[in-house]
Protein backbone atom coordinates (compact mmCIF):
# COMPACT_ATOMS: atom_id res chain seq x y z
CA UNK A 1 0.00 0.00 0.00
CA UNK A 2 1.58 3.01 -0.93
CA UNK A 3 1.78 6.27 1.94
CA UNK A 4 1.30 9.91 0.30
CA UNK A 5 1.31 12.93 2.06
CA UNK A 6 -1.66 14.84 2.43
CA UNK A 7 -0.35 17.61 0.71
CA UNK A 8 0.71 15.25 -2.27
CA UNK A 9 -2.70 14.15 -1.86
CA UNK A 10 -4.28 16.84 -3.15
CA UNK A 11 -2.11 17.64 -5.26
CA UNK A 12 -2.45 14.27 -7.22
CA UNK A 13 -6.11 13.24 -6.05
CA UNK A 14 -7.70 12.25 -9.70
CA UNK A 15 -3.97 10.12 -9.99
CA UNK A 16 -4.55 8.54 -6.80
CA UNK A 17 -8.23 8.03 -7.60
CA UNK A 18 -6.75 5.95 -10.72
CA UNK A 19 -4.73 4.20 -8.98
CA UNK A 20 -7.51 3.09 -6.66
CA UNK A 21 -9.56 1.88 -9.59
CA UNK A 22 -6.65 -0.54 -10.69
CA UNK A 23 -6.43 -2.21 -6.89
CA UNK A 24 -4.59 -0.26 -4.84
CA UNK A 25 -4.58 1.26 -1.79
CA UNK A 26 -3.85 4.70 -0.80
CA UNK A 27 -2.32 5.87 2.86
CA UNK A 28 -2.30 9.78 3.46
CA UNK A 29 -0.43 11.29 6.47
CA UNK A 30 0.11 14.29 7.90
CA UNK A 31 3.33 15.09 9.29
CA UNK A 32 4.63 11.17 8.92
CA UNK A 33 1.45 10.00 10.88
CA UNK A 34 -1.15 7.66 9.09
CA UNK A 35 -5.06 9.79 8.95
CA UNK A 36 -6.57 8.01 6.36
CA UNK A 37 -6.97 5.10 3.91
CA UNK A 38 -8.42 5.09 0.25
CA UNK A 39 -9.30 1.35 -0.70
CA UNK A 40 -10.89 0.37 -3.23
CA UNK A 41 -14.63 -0.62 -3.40
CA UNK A 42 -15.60 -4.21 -2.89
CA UNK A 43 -18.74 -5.52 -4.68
CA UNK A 44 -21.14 -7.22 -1.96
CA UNK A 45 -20.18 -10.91 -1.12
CA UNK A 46 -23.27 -12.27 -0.82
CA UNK A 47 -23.64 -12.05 -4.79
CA UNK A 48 -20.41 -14.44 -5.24
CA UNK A 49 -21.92 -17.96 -5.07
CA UNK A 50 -18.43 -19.29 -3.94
CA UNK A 51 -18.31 -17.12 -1.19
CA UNK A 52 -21.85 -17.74 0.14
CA UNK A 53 -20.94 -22.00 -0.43
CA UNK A 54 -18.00 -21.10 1.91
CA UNK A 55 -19.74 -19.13 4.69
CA UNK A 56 -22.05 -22.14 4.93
CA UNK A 57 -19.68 -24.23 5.02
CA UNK A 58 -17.73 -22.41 7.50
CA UNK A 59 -21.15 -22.06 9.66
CA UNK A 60 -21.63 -25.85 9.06
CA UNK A 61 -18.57 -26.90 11.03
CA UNK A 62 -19.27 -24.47 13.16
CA UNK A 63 -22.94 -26.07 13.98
CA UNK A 64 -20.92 -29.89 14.58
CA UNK A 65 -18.49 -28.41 16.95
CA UNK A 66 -14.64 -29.02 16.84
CA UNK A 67 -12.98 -31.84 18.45
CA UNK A 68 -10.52 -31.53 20.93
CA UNK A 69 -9.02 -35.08 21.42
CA UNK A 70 -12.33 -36.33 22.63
CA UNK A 71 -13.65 -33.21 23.82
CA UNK A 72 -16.10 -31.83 21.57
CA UNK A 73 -16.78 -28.00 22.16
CA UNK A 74 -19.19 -26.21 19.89
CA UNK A 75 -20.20 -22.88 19.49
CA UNK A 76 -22.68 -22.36 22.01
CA UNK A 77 -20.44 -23.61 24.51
CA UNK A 78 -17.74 -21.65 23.51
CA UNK A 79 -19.45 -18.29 24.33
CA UNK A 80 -21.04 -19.56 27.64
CA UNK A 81 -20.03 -18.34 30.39
């Protein structure tokens, strides 16, 4: 990720805006100190079918608990307290 100054910033915005576009990300700072990120947009997830087959997948497994050399602890478990 590449670190501008906020002053280069502006002076460059519609470059860095480009630059955004094609992937990258964009760290300003003022006076060497990080204030802000420029990322680029991500589409919603929940229209990727692979993603949505691996959040139920990852929920399955999460439903049947892990095993822990005989001990089985699942979710609910986990989180009670």
């Amino acid at each position: 990720m590449r670190t501008v100054s906020l002053m280069t910033a502006k002076q460059e915005f519609f470059k860095l805006i480009r630059e955004v576009e094609d992937g990258h990300g964009i760290v300003i700072t003022r006076r060497g100190r990080p204030i802000a990120k420029i990322l680029p947009h991500r589409a919603d997830r929940t229209d990727d079918p692979e993603w949505v087959a691996a959040y139920e997948r990852m929920m399955a497994r999460l439903q049947e608990g892990a095993s822990l050399g005989g001990l089985t602890i699942d979710r609910d478990e986990l989180y009670d307290h």
